[in-house]
N, C-alpha and C. Protein backbone atom coordinates (compact mmCIF):
# COMPACT_ATOMS: atom_id res chain seq x y z
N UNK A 1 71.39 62.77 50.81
CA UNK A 1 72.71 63.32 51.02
C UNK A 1 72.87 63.78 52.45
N UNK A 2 74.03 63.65 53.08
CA UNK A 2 74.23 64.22 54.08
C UNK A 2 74.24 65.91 54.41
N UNK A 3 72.71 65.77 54.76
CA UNK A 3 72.87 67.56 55.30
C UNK A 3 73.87 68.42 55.97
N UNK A 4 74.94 68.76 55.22
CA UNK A 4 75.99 69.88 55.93
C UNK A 4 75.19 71.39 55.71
N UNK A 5 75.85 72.19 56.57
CA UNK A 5 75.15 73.49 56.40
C UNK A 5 75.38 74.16 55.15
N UNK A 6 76.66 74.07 54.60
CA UNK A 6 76.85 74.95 53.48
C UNK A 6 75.71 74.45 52.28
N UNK A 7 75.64 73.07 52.45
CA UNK A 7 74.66 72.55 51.24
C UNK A 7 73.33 72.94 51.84
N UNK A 8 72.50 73.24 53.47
CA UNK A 8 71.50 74.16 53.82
C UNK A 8 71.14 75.14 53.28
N UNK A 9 72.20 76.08 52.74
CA UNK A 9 72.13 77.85 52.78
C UNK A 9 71.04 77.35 51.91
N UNK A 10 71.76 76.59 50.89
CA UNK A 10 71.02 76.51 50.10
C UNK A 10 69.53 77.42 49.86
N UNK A 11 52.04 69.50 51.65
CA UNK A 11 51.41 70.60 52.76
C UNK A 11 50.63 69.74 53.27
N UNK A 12 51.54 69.59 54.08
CA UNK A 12 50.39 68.61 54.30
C UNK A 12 49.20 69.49 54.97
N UNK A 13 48.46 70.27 54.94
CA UNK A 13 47.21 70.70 54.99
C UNK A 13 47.22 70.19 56.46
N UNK A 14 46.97 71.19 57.74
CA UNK A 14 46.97 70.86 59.08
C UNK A 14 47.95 69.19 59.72
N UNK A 15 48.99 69.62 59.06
CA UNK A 15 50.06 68.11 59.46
C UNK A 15 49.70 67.33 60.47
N UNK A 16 50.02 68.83 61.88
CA UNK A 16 49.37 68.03 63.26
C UNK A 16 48.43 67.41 63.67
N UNK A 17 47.58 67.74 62.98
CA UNK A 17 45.63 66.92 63.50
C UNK A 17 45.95 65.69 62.31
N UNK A 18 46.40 65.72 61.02
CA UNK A 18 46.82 64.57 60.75
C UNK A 18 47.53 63.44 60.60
N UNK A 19 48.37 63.31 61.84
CA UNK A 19 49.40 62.85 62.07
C UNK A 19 49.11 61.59 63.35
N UNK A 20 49.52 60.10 63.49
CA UNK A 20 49.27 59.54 64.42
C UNK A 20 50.35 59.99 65.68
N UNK A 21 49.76 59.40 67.27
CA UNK A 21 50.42 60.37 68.33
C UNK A 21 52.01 58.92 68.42
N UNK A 22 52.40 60.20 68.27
CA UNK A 22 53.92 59.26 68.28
C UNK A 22 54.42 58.61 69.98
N UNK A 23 55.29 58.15 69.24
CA UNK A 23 55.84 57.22 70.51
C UNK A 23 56.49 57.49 71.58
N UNK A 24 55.72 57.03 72.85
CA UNK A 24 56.27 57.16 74.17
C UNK A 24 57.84 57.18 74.70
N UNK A 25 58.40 56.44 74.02
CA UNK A 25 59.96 55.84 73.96
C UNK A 25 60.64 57.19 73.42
N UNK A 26 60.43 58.28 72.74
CA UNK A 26 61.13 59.13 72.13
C UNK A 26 61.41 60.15 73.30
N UNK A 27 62.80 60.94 72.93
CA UNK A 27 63.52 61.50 73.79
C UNK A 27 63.25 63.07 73.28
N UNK A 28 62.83 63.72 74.01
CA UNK A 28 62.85 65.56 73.53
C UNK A 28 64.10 66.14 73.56
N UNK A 29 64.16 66.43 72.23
CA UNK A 29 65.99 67.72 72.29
C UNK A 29 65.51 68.79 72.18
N UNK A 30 66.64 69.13 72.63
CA UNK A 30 66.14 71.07 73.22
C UNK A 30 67.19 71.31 73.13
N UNK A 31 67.99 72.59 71.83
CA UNK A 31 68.73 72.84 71.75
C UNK A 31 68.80 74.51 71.62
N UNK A 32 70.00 75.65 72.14
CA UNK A 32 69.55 77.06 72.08
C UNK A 32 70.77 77.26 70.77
N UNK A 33 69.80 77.45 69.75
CA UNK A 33 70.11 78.39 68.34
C UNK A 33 70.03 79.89 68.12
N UNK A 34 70.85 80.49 67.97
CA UNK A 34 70.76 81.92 67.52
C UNK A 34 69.58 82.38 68.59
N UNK A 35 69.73 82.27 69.71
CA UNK A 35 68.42 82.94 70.78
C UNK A 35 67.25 82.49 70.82
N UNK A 36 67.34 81.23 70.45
CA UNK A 36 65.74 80.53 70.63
C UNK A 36 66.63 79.15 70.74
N UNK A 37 64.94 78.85 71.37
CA UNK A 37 65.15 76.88 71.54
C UNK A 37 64.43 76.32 70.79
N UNK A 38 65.32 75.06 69.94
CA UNK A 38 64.99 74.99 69.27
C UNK A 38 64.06 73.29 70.00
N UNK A 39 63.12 72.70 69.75
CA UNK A 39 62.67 71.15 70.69
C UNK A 39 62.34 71.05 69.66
N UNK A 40 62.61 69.51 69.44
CA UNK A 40 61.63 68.57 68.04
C UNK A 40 61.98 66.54 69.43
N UNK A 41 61.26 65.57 68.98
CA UNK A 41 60.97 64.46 69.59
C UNK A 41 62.39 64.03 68.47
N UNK A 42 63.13 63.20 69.31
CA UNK A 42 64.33 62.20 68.66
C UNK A 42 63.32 60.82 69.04
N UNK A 43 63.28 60.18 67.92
CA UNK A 43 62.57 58.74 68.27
C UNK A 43 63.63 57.66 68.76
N UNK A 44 63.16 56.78 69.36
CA UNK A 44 63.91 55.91 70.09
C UNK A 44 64.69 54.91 69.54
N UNK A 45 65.91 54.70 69.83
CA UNK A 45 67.31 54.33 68.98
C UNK A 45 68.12 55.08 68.15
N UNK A 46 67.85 55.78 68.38
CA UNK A 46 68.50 57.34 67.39
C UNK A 46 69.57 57.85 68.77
N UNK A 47 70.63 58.36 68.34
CA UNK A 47 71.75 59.01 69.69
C UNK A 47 72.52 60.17 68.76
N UNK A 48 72.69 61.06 69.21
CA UNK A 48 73.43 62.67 68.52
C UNK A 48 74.69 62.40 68.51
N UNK A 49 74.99 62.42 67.47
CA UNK A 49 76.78 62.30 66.75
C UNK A 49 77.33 62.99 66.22
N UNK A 50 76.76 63.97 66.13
CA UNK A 50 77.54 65.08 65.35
C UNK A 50 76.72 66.84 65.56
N UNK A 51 77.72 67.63 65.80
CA UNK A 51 77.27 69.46 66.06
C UNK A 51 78.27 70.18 65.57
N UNK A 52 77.48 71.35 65.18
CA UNK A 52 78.60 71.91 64.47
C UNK A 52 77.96 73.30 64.74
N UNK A 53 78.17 74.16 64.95
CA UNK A 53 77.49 75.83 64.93
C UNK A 53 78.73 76.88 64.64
N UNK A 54 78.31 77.72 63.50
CA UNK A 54 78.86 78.76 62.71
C UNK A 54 78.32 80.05 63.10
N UNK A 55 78.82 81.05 62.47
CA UNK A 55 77.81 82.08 62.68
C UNK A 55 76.68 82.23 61.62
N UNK A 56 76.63 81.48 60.63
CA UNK A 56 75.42 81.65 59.69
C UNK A 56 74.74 80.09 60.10
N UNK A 57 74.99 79.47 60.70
CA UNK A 57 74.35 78.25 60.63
C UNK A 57 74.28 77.40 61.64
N UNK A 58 73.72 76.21 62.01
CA UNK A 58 73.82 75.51 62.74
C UNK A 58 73.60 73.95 62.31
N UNK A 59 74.16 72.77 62.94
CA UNK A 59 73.91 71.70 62.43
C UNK A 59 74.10 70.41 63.49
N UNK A 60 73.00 69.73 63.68
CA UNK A 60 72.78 68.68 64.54
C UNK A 60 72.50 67.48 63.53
N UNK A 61 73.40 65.91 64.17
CA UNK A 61 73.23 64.97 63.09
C UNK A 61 73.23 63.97 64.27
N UNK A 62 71.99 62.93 64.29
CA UNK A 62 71.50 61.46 64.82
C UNK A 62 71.94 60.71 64.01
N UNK A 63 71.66 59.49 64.59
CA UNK A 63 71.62 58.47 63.74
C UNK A 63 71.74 57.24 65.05
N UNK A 64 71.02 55.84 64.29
CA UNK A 64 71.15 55.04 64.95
C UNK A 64 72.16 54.29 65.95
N UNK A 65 71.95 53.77 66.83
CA UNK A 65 72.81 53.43 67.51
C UNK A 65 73.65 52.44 67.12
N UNK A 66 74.86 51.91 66.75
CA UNK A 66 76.26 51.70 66.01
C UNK A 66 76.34 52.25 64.86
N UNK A 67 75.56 53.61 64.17
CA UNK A 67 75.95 53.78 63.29
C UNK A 67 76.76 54.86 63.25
N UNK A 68 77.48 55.65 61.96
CA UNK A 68 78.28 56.68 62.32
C UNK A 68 77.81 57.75 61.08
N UNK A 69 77.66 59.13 61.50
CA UNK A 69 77.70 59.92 60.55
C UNK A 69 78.15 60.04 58.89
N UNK A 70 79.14 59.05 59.22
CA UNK A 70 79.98 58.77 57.83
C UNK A 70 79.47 57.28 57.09
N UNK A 71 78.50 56.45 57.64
CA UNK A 71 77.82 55.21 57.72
C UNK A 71 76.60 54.93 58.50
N UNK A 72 75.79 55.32 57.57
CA UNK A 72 74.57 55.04 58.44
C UNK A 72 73.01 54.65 57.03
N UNK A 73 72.12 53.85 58.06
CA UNK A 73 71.17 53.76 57.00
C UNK A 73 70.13 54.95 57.18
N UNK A 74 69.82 55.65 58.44
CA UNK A 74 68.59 56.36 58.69
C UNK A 74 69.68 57.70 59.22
N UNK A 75 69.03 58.55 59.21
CA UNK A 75 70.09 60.17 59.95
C UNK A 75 68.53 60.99 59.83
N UNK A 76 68.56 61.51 60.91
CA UNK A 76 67.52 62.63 61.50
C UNK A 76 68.97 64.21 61.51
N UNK A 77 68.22 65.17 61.09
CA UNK A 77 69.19 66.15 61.05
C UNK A 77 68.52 67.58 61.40
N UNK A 78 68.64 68.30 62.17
CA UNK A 78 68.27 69.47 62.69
C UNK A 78 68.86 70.24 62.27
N UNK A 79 68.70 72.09 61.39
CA UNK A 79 69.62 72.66 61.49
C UNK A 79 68.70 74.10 61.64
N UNK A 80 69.65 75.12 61.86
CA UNK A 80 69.16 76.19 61.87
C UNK A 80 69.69 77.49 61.37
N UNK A 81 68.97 78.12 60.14
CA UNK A 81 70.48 78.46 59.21
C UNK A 81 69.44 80.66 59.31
N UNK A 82 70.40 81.69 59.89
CA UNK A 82 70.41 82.79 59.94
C UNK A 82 69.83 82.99 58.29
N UNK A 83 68.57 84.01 58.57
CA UNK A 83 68.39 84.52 57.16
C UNK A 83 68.10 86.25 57.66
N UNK A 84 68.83 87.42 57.40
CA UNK A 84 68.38 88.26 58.25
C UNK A 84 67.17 89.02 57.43
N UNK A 85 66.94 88.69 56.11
CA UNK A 85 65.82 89.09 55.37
C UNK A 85 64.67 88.83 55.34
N UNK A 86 64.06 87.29 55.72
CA UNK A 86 63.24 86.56 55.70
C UNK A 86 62.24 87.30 54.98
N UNK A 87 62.31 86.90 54.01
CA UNK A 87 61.50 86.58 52.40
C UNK A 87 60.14 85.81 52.84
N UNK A 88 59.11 86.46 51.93
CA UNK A 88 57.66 85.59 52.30
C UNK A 88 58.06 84.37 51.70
N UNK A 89 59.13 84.39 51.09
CA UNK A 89 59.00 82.71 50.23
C UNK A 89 60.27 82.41 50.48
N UNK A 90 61.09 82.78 52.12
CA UNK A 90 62.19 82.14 52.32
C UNK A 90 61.76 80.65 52.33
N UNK A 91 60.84 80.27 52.83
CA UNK A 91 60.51 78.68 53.28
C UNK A 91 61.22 77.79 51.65
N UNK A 92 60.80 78.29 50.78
CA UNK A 92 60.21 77.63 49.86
C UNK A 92 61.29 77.48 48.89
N UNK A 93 62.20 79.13 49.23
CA UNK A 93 63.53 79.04 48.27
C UNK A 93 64.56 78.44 48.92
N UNK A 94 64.45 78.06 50.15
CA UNK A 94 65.28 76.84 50.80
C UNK A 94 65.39 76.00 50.07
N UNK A 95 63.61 75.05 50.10
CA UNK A 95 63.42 74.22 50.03
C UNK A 95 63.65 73.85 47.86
N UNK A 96 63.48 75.03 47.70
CA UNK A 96 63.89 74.51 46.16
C UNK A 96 65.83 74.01 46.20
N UNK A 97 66.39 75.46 46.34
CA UNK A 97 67.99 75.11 46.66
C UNK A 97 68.47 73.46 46.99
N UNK A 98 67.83 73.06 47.98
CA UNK A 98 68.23 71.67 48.21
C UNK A 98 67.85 70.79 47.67
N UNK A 99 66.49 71.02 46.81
CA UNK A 99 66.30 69.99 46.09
C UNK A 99 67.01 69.93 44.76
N UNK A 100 67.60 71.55 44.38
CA UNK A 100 68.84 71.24 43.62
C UNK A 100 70.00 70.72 43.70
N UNK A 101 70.25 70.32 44.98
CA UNK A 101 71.70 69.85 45.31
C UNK A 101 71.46 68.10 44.98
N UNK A 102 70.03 67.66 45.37
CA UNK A 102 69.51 66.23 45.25
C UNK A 102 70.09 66.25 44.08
N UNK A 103 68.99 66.87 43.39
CA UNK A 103 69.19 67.32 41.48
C UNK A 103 70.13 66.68 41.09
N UNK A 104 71.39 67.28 41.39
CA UNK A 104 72.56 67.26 40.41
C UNK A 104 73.33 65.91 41.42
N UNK A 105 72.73 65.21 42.07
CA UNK A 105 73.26 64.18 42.35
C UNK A 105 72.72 62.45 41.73
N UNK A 106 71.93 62.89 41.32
CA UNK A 106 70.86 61.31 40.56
C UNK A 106 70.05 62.01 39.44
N UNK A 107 70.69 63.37 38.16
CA UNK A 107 69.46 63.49 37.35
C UNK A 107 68.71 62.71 37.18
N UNK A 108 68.66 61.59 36.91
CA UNK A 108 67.73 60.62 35.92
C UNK A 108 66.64 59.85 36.68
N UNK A 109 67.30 59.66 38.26
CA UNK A 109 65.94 59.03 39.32
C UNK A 109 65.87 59.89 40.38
N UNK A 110 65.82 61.63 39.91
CA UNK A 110 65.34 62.37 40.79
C UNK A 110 64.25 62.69 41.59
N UNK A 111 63.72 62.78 42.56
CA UNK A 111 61.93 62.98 42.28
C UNK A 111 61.86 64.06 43.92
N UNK A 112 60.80 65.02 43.58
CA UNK A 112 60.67 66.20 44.56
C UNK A 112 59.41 66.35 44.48
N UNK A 113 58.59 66.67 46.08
CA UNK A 113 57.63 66.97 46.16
C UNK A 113 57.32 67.62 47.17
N UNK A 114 56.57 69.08 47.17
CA UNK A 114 56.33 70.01 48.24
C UNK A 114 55.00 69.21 48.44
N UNK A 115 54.36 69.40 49.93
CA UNK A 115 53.25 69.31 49.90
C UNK A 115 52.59 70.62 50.76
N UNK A 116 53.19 71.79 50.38
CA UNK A 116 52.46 73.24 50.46
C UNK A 116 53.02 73.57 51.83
N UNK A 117 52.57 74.85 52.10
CA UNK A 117 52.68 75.68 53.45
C UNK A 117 51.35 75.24 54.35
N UNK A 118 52.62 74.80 55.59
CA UNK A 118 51.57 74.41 56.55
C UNK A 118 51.70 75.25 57.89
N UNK A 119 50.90 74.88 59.23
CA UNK A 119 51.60 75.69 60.15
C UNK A 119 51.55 74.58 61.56
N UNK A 120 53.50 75.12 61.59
CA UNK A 120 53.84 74.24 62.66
C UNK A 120 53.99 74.78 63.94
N UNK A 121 53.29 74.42 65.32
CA UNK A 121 53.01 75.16 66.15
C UNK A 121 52.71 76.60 66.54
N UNK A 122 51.69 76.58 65.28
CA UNK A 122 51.29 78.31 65.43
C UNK A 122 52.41 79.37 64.25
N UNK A 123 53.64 78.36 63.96
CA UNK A 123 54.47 79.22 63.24
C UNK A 123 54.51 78.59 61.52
N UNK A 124 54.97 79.30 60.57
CA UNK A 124 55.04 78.64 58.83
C UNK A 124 55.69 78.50 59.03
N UNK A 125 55.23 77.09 58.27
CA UNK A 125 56.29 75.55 57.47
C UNK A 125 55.49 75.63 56.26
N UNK A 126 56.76 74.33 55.89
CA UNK A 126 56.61 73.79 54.54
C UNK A 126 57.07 71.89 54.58
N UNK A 127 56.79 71.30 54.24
CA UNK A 127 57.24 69.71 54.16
C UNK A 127 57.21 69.32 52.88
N UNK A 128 58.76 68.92 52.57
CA UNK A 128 58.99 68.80 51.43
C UNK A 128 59.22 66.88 51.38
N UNK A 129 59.65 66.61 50.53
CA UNK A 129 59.92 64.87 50.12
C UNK A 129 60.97 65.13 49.08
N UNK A 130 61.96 64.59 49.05
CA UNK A 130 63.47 64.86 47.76
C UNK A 130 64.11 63.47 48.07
N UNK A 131 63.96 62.47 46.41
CA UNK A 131 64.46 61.01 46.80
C UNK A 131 65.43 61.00 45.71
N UNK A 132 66.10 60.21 45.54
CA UNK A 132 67.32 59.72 44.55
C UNK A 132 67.39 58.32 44.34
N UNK A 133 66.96 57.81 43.40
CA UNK A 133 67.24 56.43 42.87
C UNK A 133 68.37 55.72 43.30
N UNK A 134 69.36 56.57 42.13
CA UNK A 134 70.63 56.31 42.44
C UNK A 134 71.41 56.85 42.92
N UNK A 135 72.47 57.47 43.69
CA UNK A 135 73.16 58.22 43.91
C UNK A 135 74.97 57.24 43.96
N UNK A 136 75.57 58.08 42.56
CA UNK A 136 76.91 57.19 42.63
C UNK A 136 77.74 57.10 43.64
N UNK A 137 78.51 56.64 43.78
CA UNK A 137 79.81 56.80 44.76
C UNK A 137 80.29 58.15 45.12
N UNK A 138 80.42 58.84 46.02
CA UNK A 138 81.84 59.74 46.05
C UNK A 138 83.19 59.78 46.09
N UNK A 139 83.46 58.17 47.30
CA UNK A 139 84.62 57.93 47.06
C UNK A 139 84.67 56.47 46.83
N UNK A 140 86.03 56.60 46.63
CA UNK A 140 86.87 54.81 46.81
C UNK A 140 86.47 53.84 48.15
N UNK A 141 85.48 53.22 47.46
CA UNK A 141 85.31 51.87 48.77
C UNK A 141 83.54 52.06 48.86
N UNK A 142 83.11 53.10 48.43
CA UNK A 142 81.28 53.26 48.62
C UNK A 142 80.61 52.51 47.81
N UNK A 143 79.84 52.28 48.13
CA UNK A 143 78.87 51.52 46.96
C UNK A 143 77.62 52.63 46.29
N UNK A 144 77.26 52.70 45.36
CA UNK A 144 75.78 53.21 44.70
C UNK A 144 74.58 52.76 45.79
N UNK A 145 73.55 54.01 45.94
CA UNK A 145 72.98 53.89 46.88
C UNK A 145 71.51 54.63 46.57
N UNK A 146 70.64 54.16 47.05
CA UNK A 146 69.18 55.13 47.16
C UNK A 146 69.23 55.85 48.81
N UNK A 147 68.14 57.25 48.11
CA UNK A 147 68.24 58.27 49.14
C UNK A 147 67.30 58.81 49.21
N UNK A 148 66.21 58.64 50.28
CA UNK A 148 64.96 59.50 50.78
C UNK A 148 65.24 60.34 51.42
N UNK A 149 64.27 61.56 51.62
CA UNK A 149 64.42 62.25 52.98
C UNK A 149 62.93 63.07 52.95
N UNK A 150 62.21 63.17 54.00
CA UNK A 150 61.05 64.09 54.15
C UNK A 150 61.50 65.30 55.37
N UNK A 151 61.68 66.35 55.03
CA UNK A 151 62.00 67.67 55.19
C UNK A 151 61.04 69.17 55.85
N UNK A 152 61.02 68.74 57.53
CA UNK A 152 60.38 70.06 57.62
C UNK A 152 61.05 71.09 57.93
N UNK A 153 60.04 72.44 57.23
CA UNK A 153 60.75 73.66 57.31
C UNK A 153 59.85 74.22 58.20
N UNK A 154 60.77 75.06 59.03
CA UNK A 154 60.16 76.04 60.18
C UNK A 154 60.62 77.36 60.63
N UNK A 155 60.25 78.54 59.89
CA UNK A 155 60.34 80.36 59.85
C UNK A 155 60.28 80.03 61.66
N UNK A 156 61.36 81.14 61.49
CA UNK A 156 62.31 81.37 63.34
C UNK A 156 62.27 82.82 63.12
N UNK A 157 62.87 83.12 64.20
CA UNK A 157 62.85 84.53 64.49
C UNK A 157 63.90 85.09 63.84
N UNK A 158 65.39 84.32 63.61
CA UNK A 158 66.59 84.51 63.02
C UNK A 158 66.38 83.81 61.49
N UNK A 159 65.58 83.29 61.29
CA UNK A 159 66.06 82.88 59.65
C UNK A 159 64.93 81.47 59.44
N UNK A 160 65.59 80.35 59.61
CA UNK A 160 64.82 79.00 59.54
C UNK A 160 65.43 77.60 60.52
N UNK A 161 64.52 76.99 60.50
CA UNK A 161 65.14 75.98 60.84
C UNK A 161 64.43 74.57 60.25
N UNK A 162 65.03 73.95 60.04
CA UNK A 162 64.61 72.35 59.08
C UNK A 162 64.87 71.56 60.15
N UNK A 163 63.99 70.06 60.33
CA UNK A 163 64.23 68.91 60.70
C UNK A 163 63.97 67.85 59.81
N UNK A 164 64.80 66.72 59.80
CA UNK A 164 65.19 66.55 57.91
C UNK A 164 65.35 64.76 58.87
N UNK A 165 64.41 63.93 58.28
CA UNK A 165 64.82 62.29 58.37
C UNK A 165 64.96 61.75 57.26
N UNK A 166 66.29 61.42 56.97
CA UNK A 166 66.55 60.64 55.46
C UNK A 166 66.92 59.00 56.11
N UNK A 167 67.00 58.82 54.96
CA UNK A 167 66.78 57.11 54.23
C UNK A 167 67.93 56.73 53.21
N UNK A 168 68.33 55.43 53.58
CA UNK A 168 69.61 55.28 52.37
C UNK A 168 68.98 53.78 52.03
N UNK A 169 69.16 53.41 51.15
CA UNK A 169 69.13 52.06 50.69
C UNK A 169 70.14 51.58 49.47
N UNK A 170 69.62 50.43 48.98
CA UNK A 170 69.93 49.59 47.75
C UNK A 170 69.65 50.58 46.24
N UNK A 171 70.73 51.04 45.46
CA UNK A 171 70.18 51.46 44.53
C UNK A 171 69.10 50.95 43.81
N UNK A 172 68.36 51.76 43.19
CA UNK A 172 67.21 51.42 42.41
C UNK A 172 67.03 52.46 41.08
N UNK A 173 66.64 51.54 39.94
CA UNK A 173 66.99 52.52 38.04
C UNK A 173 65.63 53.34 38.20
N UNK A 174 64.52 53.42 39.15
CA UNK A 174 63.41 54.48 39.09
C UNK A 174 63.42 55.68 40.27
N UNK A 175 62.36 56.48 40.01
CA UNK A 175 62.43 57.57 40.70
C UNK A 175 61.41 57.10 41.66
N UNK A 176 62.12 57.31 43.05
CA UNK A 176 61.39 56.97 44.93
C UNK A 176 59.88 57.47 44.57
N UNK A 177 59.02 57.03 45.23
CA UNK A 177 58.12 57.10 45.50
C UNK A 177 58.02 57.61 46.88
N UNK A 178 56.99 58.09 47.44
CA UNK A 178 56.55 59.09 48.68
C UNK A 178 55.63 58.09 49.01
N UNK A 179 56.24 56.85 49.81
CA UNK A 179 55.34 55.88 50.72
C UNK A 179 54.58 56.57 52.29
N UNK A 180 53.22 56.85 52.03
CA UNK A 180 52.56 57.25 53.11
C UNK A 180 52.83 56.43 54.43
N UNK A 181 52.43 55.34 54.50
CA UNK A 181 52.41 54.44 55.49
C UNK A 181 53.64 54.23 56.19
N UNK A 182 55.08 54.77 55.39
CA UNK A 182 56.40 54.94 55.78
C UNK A 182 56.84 56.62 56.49
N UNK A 183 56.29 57.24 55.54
CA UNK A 183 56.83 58.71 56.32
C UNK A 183 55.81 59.34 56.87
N UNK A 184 54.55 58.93 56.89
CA UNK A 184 53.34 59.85 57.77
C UNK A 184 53.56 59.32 59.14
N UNK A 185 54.06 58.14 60.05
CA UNK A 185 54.60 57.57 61.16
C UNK A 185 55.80 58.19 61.72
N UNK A 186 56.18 58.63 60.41
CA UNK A 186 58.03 58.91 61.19
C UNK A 186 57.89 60.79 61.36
N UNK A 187 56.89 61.22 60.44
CA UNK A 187 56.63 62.86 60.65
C UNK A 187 56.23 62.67 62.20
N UNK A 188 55.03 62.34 62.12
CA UNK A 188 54.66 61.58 63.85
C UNK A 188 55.33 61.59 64.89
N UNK A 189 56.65 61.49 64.77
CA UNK A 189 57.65 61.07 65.83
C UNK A 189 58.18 61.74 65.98
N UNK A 190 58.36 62.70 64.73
CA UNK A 190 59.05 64.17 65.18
C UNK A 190 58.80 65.15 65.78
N UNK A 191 57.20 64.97 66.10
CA UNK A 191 56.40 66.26 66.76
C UNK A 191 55.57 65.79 68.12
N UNK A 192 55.98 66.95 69.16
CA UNK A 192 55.89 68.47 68.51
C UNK A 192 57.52 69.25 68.29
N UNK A 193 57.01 69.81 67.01
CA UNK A 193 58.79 70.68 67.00
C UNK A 193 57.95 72.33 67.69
N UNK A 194 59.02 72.89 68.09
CA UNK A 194 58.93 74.08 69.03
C UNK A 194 59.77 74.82 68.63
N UNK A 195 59.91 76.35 68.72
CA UNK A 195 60.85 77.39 69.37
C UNK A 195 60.41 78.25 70.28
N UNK A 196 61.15 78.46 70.78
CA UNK A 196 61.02 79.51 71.54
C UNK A 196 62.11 80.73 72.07
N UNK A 197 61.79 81.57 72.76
CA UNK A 197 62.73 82.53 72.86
C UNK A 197 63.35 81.94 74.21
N UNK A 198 64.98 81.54 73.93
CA UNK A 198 65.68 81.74 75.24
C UNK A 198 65.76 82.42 76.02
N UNK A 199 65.44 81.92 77.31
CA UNK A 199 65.63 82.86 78.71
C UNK A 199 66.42 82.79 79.17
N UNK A 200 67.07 83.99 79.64
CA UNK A 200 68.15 84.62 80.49
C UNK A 200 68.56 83.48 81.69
N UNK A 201 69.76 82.94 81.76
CA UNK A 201 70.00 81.90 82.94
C UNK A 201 69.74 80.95 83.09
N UNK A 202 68.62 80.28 82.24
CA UNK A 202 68.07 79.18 82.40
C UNK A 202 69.07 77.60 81.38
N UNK A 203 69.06 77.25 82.44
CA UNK A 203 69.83 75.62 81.44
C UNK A 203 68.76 74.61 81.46
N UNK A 204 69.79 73.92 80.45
CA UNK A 204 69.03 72.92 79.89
C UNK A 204 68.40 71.91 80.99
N UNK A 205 67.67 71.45 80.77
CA UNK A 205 66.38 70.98 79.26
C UNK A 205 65.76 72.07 78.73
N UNK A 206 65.51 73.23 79.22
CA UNK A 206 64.95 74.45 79.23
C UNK A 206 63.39 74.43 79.15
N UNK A 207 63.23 73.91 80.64
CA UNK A 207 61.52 73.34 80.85
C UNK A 207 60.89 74.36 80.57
N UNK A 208 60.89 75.77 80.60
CA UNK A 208 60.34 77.01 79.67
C UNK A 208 59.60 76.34 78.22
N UNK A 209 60.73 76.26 77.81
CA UNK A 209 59.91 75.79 76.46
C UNK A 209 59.45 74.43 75.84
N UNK A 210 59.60 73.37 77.10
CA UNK A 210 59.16 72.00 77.01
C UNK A 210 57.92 72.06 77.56
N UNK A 211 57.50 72.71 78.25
CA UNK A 211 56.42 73.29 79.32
C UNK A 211 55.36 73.63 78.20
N UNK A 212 55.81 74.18 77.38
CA UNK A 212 54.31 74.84 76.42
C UNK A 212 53.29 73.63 75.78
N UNK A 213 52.09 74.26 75.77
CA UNK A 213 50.97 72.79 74.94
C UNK A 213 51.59 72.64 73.67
């Protein structure tokens, strides 16, 4: 599904040392959220089409080049959503919430999988997997469709922030499978994700926090 924020509010066991070193061709975004920067790797052919920032939320949407937010097969999605409580198990009650929204979009070829609390650059995560067989139409003119997405979560100083690469395809009557050889490459490409605290005056790229190991 297309990650909007309102549908946001909503282990791999050392990820980084197990992860191959991603690709040269990828472009670093560096974006300033609620007083931090936020950097994760955009892999190459991917271009930013869509921003949106609220005061509870934030929302960045890629996608391939001729495709459009409203049409696309692959979407990389950044967001960064204010929690001013942060719960030891904010990570996790995110990550359930959205997999209820999957939920109630394909009961029957639903399929969800945490693979635990990990830690992403020194800070807690979580990496989740949420696929959909089928997912019907919404409107007039769509076709029935399958829907991956592998989902990292990352505790900020303001709340959280997720970087989220989904998948659309050809419907299918079973529940997705979690192809290693498909999403352990594309986690790869996303890292390193970063925050950091914005500094006073400084513009973008904000080599401050591109600068760190």
């Amino acid at each position: 599904m297309k990650a909007k924020v309102a549908v946001l509010f909503l282990a791999m066991t050392a990820l980084p040392a197990a992860l191959p070193a991603r690709s040269q061709d990828s472009m670093t975004m560096t974006t300033p959220v609620f007083g931090q920067i936020v950097s994760y790797q955009l892999p190459a052919g991917f271009q930013p089409s869509y921003e949106e920032a609220g005061a509870e939320g934030y929302i960045q949407e890629t996608v391939p080049a001729g495709e459009t937010v409203n049409d696309w097969s692959q979407m990389i999605t950044m967001t960064g959503i204010k929690d001013a409580e942060g719960h030891s198990d904010m990570l996790e009650g995110a990550a359930q919430v959205l997999a209820g929204h999957f939920q109630q979009a394909c009961a029957e070829t639903f399929t969800g999988t945490s693979f635990g609390a990990t830690e992403i650059n020194g800070l807690a995560g979580l990496v989740v997997f949420l696929g959909c067989g089928t997912v019907a139409p919404s409107e007039e003119g769509q076709e029935a469709r399958s829907e991956t997405a592998v989902i990292v979560y990352v505790k900020s100083a303001f709340g959280y922030v997720t970087v989220q690469w989904a998948e659309r395809g050809p419907p299918v009557a079973t529940r997705p499978e979690y192809e290693i050889d498909t999403w352990k490459p594309r986690l790869a490409q996303l890292l390193p994700i970063r925050l950091c605290d914005a500094v006073a005056g400084e513009e973008p790229p904000y080599l401050s926090c591109n600068a760190k190991p």
